[in-house]
PDB file of N, CA and C in Angstrom:
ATOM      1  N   UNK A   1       0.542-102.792  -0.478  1.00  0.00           N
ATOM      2  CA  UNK A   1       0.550-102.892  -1.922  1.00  0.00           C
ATOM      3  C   UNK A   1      -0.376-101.848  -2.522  1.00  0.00           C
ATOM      4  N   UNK A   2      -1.247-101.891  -1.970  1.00  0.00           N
ATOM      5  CA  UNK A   2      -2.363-100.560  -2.279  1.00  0.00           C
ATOM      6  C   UNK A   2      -2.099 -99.318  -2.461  1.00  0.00           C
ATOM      7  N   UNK A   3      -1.317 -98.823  -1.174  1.00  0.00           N
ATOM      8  CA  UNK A   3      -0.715 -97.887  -1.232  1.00  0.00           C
ATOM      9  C   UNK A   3       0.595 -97.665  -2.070  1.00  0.00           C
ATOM     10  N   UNK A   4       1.240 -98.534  -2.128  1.00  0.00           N
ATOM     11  CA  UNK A   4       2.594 -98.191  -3.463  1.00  0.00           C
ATOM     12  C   UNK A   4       1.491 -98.271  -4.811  1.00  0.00           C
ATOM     13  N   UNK A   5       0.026 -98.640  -5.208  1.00  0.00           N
ATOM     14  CA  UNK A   5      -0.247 -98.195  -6.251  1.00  0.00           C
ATOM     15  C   UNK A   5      -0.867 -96.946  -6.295  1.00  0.00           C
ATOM     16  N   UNK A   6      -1.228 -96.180  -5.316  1.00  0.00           N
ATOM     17  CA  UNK A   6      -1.672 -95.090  -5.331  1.00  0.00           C
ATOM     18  C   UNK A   6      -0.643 -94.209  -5.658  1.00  0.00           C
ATOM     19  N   UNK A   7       0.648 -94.471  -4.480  1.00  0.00           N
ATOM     20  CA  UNK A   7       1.666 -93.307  -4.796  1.00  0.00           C
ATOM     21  C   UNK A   7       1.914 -93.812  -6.162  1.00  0.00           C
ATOM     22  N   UNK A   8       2.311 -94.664  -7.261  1.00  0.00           N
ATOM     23  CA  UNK A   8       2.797 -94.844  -8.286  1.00  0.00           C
ATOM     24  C   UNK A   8       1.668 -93.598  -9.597  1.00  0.00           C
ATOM     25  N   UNK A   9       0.463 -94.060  -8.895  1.00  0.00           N
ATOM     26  CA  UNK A   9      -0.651 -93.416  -9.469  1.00  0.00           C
ATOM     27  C   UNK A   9      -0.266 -91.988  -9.398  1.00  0.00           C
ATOM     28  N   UNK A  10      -0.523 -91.219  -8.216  1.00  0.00           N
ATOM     29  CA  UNK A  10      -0.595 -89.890  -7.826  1.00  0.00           C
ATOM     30  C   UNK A  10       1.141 -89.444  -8.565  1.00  0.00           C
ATOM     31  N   UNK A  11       2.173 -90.114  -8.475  1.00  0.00           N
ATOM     32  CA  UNK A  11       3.661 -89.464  -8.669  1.00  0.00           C
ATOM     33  C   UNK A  11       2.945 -89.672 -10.651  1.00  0.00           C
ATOM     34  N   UNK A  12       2.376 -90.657 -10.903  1.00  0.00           N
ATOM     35  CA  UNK A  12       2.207 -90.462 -12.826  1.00  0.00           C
ATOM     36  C   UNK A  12       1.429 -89.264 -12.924  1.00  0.00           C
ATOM     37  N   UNK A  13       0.295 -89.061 -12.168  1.00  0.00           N
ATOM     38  CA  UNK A  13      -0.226 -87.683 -12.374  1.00  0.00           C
ATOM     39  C   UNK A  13       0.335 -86.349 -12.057  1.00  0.00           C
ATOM     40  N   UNK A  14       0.903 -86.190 -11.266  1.00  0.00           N
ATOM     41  CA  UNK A  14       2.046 -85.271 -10.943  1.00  0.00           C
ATOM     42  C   UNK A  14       2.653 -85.259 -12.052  1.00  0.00           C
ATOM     43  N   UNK A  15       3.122 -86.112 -12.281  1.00  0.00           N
ATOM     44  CA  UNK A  15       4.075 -86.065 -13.528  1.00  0.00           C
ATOM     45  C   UNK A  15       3.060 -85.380 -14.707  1.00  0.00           C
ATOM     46  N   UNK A  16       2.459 -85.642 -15.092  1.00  0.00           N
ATOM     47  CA  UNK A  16       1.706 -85.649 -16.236  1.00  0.00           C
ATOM     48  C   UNK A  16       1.370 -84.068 -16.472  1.00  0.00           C
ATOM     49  N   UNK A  17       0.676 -83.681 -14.625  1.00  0.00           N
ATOM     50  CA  UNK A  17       0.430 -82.181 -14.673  1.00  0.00           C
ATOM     51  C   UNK A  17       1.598 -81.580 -14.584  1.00  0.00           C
ATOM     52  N   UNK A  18       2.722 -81.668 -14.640  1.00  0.00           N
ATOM     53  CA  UNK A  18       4.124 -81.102 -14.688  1.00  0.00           C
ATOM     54  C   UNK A  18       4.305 -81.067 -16.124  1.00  0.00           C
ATOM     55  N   UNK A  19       4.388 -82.480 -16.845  1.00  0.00           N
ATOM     56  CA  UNK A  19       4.338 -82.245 -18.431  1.00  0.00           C
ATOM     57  C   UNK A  19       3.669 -81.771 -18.664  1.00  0.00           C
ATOM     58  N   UNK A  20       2.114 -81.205 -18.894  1.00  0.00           N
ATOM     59  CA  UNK A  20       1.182 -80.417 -18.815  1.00  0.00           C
ATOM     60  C   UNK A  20       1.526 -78.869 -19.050  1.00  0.00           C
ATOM     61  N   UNK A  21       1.790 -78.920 -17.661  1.00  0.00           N
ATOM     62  CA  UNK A  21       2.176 -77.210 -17.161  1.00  0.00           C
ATOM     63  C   UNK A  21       3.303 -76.740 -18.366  1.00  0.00           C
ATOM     64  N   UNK A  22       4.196 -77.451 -18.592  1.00  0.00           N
ATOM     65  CA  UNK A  22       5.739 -77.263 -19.205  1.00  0.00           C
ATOM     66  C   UNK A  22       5.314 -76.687 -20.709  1.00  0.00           C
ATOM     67  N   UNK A  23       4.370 -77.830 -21.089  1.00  0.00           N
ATOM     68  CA  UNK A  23       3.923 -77.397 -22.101  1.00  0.00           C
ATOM     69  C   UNK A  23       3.345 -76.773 -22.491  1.00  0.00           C
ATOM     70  N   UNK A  24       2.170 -76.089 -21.576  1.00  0.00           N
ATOM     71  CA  UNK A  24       1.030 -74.714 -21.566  1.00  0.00           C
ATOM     72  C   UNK A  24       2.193 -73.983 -21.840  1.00  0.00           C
ATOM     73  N   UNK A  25       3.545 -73.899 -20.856  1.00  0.00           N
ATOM     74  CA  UNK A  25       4.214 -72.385 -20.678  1.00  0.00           C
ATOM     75  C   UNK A  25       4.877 -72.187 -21.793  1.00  0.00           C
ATOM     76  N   UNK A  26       5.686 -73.117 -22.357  1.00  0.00           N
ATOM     77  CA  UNK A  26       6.112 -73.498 -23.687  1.00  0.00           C
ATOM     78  C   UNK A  26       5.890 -72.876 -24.894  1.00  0.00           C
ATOM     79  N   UNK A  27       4.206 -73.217 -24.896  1.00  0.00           N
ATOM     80  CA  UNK A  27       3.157 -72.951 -25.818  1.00  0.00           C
ATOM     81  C   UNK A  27       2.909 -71.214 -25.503  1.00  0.00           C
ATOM     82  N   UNK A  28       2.962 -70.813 -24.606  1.00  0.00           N
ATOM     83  CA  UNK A  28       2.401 -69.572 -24.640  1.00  0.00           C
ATOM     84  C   UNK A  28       3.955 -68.810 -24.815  1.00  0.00           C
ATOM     85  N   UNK A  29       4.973 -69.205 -23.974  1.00  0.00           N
ATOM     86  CA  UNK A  29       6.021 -68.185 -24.427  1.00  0.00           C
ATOM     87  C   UNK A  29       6.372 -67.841 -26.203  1.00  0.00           C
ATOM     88  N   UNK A  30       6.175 -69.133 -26.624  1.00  0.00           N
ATOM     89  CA  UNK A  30       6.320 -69.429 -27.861  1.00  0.00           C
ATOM     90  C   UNK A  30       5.772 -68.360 -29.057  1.00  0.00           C
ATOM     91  N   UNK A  31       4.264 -68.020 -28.450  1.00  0.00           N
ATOM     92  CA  UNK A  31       3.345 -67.210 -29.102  1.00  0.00           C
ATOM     93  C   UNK A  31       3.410 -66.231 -28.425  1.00  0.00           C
ATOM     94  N   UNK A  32       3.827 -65.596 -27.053  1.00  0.00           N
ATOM     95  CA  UNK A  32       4.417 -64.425 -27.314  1.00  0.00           C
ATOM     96  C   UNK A  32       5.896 -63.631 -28.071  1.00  0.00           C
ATOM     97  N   UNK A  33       6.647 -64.843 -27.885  1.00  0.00           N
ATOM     98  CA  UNK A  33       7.797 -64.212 -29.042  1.00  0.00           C
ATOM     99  C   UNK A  33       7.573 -64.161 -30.459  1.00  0.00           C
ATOM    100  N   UNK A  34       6.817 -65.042 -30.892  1.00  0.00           N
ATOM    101  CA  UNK A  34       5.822 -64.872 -32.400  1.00  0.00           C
ATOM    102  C   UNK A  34       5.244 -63.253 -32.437  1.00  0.00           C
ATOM    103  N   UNK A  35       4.182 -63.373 -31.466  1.00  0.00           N
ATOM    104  CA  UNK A  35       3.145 -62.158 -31.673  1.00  0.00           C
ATOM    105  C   UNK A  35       4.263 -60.955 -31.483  1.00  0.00           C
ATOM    106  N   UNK A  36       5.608 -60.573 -30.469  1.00  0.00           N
ATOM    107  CA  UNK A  36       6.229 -59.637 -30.594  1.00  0.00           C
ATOM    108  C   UNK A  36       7.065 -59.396 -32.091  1.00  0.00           C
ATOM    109  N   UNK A  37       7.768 -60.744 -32.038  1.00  0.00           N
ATOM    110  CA  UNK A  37       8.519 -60.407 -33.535  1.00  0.00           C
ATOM    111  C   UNK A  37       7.873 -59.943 -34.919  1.00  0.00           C
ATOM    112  N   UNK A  38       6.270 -60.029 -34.733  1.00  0.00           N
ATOM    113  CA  UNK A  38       5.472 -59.535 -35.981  1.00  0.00           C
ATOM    114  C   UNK A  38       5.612 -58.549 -35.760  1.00  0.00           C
ATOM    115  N   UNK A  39       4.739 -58.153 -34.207  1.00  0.00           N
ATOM    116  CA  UNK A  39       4.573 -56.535 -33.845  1.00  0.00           C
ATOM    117  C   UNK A  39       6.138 -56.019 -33.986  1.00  0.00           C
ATOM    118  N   UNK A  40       6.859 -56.069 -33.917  1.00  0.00           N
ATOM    119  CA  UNK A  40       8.489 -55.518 -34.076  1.00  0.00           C
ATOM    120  C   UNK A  40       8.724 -55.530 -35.689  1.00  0.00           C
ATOM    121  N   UNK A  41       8.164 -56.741 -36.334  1.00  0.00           N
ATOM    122  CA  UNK A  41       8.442 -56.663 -38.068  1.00  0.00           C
ATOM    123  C   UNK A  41       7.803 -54.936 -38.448  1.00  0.00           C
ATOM    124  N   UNK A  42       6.382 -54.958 -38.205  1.00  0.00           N
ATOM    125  CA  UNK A  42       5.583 -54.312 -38.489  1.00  0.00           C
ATOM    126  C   UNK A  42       5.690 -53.301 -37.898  1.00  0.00           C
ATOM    127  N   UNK A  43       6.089 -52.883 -37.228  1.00  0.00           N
ATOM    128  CA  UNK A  43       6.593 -51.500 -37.126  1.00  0.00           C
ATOM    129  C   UNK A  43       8.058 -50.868 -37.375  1.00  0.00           C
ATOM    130  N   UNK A  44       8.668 -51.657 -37.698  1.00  0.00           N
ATOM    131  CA  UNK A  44      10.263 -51.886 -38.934  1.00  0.00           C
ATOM    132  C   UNK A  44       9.139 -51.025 -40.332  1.00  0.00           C
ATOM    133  N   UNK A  45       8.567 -52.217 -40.616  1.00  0.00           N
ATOM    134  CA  UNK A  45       8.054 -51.788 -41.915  1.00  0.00           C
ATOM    135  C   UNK A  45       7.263 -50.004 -41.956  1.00  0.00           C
ATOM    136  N   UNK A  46       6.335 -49.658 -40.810  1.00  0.00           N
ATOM    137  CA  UNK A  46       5.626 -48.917 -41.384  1.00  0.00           C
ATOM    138  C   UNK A  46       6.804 -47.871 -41.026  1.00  0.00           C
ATOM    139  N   UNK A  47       7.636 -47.850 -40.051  1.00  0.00           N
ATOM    140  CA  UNK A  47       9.037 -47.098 -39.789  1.00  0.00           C
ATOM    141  C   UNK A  47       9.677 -46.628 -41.655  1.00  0.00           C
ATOM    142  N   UNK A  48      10.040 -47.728 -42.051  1.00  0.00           N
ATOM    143  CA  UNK A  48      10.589 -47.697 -43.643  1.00  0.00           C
ATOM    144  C   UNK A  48       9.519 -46.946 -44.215  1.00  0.00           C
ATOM    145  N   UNK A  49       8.463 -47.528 -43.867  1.00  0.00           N
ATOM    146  CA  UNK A  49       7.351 -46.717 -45.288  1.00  0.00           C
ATOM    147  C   UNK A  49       7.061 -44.978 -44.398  1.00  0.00           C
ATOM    148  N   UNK A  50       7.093 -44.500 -43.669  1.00  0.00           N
ATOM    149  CA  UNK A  50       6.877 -43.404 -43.336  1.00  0.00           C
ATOM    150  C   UNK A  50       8.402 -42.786 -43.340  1.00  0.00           C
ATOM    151  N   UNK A  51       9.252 -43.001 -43.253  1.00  0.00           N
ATOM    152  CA  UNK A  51      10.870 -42.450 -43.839  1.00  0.00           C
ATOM    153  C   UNK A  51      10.685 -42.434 -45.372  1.00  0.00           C
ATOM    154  N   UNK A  52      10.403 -43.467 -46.208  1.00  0.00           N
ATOM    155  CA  UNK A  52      10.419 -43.075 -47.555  1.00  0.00           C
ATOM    156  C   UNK A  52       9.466 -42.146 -47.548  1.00  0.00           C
ATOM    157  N   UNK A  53       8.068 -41.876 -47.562  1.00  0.00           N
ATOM    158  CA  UNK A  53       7.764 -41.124 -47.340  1.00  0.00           C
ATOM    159  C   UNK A  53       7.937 -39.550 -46.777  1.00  0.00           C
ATOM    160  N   UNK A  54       8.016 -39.756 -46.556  1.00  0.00           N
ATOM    161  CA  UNK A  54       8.948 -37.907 -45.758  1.00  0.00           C
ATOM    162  C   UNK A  54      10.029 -37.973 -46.833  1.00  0.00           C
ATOM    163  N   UNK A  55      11.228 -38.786 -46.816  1.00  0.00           N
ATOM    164  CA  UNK A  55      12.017 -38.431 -48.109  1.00  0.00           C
ATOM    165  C   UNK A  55      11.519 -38.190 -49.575  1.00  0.00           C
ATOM    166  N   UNK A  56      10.754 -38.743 -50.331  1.00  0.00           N
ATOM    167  CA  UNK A  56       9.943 -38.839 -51.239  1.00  0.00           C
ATOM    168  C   UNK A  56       9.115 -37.224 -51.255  1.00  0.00           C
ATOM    169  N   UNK A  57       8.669 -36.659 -50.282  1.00  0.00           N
ATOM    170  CA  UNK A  57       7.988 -35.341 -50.117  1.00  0.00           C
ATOM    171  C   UNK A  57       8.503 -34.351 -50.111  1.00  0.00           C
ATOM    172  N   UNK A  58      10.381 -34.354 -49.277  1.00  0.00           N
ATOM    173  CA  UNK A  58      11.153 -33.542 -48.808  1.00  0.00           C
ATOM    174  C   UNK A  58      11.817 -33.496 -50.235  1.00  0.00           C
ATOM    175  N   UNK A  59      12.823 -34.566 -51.104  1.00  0.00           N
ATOM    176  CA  UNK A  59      12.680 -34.487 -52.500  1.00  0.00           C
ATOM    177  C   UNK A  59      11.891 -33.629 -53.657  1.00  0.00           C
ATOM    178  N   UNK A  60      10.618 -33.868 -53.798  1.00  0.00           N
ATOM    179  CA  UNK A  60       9.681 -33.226 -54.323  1.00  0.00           C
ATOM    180  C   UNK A  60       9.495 -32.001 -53.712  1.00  0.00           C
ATOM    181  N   UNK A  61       9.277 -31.098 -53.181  1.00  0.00           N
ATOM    182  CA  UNK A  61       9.548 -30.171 -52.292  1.00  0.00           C
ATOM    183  C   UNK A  61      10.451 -29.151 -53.096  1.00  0.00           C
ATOM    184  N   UNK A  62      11.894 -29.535 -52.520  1.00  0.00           N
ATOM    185  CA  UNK A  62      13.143 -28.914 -52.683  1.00  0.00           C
ATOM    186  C   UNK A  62      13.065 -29.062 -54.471  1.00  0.00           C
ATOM    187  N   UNK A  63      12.504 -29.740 -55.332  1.00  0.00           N
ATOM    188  CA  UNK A  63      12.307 -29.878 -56.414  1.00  0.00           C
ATOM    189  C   UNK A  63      11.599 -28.819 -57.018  1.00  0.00           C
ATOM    190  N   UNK A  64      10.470 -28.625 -56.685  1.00  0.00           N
ATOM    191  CA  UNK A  64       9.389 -27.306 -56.754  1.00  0.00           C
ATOM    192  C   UNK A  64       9.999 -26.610 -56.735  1.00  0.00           C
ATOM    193  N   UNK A  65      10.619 -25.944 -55.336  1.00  0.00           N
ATOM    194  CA  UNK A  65      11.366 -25.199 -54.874  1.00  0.00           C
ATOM    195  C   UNK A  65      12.692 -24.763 -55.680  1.00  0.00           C
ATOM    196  N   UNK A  66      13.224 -25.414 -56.517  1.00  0.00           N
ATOM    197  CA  UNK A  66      14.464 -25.311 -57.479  1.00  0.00           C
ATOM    198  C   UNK A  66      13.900 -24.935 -58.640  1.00  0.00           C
ATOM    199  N   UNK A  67      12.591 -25.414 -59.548  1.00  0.00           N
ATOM    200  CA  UNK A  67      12.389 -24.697 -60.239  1.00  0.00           C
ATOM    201  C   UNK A  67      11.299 -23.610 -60.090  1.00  0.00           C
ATOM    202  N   UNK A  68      11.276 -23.541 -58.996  1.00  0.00           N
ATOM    203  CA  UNK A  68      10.600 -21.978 -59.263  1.00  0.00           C
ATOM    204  C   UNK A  68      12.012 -20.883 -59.146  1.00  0.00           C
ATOM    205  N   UNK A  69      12.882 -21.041 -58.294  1.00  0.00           N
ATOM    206  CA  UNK A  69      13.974 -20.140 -58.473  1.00  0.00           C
ATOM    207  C   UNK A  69      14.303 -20.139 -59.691  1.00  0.00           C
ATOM    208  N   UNK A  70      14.304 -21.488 -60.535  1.00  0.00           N
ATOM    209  CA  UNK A  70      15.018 -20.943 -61.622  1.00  0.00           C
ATOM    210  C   UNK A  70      14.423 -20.162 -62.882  1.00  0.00           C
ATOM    211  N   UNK A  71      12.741 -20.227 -62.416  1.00  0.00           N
ATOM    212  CA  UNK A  71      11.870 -19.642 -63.585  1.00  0.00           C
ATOM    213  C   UNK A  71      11.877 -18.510 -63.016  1.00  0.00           C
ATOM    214  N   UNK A  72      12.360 -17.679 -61.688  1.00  0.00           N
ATOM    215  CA  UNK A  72      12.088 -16.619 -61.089  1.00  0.00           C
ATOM    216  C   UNK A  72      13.339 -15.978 -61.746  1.00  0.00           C
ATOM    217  N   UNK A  73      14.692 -16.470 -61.697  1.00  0.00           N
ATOM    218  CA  UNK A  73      15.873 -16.188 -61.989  1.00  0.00           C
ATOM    219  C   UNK A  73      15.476 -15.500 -63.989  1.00  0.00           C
ATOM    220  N   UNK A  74      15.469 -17.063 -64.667  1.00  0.00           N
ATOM    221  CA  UNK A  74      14.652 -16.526 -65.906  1.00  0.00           C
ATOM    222  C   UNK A  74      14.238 -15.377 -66.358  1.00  0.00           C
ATOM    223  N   UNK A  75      13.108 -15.143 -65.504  1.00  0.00           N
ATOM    224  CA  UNK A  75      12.094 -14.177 -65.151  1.00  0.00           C
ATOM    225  C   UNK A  75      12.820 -12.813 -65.577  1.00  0.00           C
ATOM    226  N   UNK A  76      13.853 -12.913 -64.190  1.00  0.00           N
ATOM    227  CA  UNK A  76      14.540 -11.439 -64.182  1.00  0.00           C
ATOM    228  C   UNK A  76      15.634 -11.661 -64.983  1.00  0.00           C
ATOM    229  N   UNK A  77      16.285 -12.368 -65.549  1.00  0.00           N
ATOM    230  CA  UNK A  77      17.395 -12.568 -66.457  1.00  0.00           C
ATOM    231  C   UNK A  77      16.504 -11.503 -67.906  1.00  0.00           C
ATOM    232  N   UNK A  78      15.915 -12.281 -68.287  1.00  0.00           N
ATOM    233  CA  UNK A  78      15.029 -11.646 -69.525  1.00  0.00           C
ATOM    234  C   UNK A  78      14.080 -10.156 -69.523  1.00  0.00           C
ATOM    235  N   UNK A  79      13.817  -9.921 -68.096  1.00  0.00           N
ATOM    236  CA  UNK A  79      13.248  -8.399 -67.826  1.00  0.00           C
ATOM    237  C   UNK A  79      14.434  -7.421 -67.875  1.00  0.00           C
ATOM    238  N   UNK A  80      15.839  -7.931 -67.098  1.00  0.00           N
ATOM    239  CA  UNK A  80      16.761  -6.999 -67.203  1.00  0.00           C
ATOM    240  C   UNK A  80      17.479  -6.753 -68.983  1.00  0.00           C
ATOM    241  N   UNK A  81      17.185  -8.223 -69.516  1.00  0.00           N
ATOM    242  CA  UNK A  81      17.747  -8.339 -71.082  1.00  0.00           C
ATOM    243  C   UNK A  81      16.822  -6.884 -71.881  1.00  0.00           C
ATOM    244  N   UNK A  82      15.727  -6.929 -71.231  1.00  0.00           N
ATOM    245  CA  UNK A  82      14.589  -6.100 -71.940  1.00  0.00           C
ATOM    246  C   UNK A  82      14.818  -4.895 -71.967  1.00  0.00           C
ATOM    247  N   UNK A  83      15.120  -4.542 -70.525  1.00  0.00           N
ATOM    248  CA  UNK A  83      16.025  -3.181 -70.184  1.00  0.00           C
ATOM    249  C   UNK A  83      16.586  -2.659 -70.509  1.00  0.00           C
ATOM    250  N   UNK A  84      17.661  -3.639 -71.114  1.00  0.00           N
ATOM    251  CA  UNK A  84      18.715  -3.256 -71.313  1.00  0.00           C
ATOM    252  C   UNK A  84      18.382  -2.672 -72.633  1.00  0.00           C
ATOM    253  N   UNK A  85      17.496  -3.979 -73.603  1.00  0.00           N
ATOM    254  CA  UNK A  85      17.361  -3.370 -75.115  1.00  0.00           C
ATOM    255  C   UNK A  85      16.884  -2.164 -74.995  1.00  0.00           C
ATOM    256  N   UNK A  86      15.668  -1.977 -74.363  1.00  0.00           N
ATOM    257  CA  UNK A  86      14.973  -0.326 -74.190  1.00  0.00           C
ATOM    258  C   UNK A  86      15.987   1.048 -74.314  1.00  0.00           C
ATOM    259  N   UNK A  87      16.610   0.393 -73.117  1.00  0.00           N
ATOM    260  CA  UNK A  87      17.744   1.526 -72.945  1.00  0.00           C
ATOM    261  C   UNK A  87      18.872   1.720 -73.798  1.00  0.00           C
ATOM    262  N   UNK A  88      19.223   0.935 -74.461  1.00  0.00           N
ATOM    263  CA  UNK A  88      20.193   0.711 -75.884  1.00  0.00           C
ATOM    264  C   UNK A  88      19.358   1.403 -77.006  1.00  0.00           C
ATOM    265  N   UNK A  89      18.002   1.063 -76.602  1.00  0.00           N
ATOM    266  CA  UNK A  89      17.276   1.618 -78.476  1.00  0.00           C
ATOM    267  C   UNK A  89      16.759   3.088 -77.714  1.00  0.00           C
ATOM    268  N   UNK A  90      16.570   3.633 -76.557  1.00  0.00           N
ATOM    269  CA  UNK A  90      16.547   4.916 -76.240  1.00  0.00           C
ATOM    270  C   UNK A  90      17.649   5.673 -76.627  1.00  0.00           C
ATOM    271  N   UNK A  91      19.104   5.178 -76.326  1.00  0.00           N
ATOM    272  CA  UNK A  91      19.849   6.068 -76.546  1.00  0.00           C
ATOM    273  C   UNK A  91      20.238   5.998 -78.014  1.00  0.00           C
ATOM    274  N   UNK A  92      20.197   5.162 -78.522  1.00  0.00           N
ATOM    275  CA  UNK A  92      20.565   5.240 -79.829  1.00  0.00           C
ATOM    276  C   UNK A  92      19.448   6.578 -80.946  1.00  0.00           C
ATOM    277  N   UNK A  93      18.127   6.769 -80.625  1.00  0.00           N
ATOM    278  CA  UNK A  93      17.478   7.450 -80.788  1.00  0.00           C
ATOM    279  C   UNK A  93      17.438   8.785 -80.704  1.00  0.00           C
ATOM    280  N   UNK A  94      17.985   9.049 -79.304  1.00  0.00           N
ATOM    281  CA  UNK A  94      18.541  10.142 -79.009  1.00  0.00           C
ATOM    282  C   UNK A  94      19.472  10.554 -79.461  1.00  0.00           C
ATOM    283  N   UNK A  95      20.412   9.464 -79.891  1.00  0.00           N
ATOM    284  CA  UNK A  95      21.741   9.977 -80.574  1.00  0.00           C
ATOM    285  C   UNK A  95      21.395  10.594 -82.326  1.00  0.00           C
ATOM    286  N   UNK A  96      20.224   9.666 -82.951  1.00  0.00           N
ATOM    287  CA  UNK A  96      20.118  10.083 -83.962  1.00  0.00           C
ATOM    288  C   UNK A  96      19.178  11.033 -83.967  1.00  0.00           C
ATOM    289  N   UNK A  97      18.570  11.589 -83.148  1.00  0.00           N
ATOM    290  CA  UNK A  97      17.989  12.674 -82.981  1.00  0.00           C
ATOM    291  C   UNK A  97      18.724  14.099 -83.352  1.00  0.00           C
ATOM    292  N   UNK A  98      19.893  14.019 -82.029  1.00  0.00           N
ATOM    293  CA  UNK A  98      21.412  14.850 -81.967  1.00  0.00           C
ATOM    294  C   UNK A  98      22.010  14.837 -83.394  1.00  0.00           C
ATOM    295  N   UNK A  99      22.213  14.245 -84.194  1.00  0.00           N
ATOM    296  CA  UNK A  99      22.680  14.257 -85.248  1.00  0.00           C
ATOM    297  C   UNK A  99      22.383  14.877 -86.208  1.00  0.00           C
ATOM    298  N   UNK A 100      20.770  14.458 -86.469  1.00  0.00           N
ATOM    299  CA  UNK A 100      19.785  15.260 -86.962  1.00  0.00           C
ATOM    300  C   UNK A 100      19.989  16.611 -86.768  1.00  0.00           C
ATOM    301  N   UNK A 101      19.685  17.016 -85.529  1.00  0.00           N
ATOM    302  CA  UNK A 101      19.538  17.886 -85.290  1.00  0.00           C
ATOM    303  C   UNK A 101      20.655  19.095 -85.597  1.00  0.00           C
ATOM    304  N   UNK A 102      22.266  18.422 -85.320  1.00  0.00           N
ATOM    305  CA  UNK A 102      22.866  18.946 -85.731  1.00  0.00           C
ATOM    306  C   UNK A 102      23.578  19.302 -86.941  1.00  0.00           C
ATOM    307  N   UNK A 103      23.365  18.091 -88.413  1.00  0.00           N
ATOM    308  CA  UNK A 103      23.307  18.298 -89.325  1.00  0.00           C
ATOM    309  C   UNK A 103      22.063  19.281 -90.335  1.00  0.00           C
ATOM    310  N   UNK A 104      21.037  19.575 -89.388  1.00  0.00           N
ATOM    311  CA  UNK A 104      20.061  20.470 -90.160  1.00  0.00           C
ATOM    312  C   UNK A 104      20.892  21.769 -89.240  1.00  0.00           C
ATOM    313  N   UNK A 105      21.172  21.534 -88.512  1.00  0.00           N
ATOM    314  CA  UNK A 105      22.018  23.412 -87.919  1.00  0.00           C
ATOM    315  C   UNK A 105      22.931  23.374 -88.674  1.00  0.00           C
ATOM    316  N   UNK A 106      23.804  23.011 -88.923  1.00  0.00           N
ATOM    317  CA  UNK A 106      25.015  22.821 -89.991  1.00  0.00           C
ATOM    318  C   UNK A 106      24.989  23.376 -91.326  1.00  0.00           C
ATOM    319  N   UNK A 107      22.952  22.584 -91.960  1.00  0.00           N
ATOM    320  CA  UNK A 107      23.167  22.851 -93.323  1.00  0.00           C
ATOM    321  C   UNK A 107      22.321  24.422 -93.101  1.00  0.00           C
ATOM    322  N   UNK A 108      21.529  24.815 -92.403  1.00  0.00           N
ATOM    323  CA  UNK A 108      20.457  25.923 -92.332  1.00  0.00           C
ATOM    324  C   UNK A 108      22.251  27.308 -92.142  1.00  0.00           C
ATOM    325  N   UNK A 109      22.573  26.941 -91.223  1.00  0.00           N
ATOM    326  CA  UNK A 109      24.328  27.797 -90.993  1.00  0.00           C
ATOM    327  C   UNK A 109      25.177  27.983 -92.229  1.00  0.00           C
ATOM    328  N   UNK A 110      25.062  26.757 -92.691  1.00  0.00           N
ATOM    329  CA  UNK A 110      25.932  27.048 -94.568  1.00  0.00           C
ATOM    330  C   UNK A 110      25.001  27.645 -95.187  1.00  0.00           C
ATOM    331  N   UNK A 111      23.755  27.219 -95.655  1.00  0.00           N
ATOM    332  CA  UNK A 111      22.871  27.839 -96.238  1.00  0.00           C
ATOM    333  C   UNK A 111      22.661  29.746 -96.104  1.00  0.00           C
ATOM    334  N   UNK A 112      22.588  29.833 -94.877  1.00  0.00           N
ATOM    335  CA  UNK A 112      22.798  31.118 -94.357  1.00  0.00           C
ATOM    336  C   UNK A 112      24.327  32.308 -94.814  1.00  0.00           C
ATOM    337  N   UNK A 113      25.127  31.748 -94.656  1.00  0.00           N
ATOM    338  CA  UNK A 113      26.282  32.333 -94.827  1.00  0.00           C
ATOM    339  C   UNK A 113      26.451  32.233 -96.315  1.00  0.00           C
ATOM    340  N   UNK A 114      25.636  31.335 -96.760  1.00  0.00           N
ATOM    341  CA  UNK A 114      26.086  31.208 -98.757  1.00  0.00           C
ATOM    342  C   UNK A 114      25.203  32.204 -99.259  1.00  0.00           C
ATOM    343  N   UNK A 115      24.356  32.153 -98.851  1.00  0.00           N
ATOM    344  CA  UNK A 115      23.081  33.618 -98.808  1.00  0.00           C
ATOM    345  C   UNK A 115      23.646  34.914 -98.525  1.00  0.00           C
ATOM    346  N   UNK A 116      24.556  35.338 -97.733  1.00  0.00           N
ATOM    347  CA  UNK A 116      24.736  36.440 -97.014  1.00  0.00           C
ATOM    348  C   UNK A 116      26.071  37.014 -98.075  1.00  0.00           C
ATOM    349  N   UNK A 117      26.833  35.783 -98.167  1.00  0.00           N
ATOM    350  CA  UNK A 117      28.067  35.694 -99.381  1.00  0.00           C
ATOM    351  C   UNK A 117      27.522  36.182-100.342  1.00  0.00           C
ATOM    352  N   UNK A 118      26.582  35.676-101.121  1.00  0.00           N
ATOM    353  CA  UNK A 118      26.184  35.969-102.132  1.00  0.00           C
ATOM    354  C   UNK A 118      25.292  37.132-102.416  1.00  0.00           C
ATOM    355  N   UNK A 119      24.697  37.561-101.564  1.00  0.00           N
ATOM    356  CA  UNK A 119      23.747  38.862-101.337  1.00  0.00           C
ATOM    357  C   UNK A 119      25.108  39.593-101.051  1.00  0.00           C
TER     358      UNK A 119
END
C-alpha cells in the first residue's frame, strides 16, 4: 500500500514537472514569436521611413535640378533676345548712316553740277 502511494505520488509529480516544462516552453516560444514579430514590424517600418525618405530627396533633387535648367534656359533665351536687339539696332544704324551718307553725296553732286550749270 505504501508503495502504490509513492508511485501515485512520484507519477503526480512527474506529471506536474511535465505540466511545468510544457508551460515554461509555451511561455518562452510565445515571447519569442512576440519579440520577432516586433523586431520584423520595426524594421517594415524604418524600411518605409528610409524609402520615403530617399524618395522625398530624389524628388526634391530632380526639382532643383528642373529649375535651374529652366532659369539657365531663361538665362540664354533673353541673352540671345538681347543679341538679337543689338544686332537689329546695329544694323539699322548703319543703314541710316548709308543713307545719310548717300543723300549728302546726292545733294553736294546736285549742288555741284547746279554751280557748274550756272557758272
Amino acid at each position: 500500500m505504501r508503495d502504490a502511494g509513492r508511485k501515485a505520488i512520484l507519477l503526480a509529480a512527474a506529471a506536474a514537472a511535465v505540466v511545468v516544462v510544457v508551460v515554461v516552453v509555451v511561455v518562452v516560444v510565445v515571447v519569442v514569436v512576440v519579440v520577432v514579430v516586433v523586431v520584423v514590424v520595426v524594421m517594415v517600418v524604418v524600411v518605409v521611413v528610409v524609402v520615403v525618405v530617399v524618395v522625398v530627396v530624389v524628388v526634391v533633387v530632380v526639382l532643383v535640378v528642373v529649375v535651374i535648367i529652366v532659369v539657365v534656359a531663361v538665362a540664354v533665351a533673353l541673352a540671345a533676345a538681347v543679341a538679337v536687339a543689338v544686332v537689329v539696332v546695329l544694323v539699322v544704324v548703319v543703314v541710316v548712316v548709308v543713307v545719310v551718307v548717300v543723300v549728302v553725296v546726292v545733294v553736294v553732286v546736285v549742288v555741284e553740277v547746279v554751280v557748274v550749270v550756272v557758272l
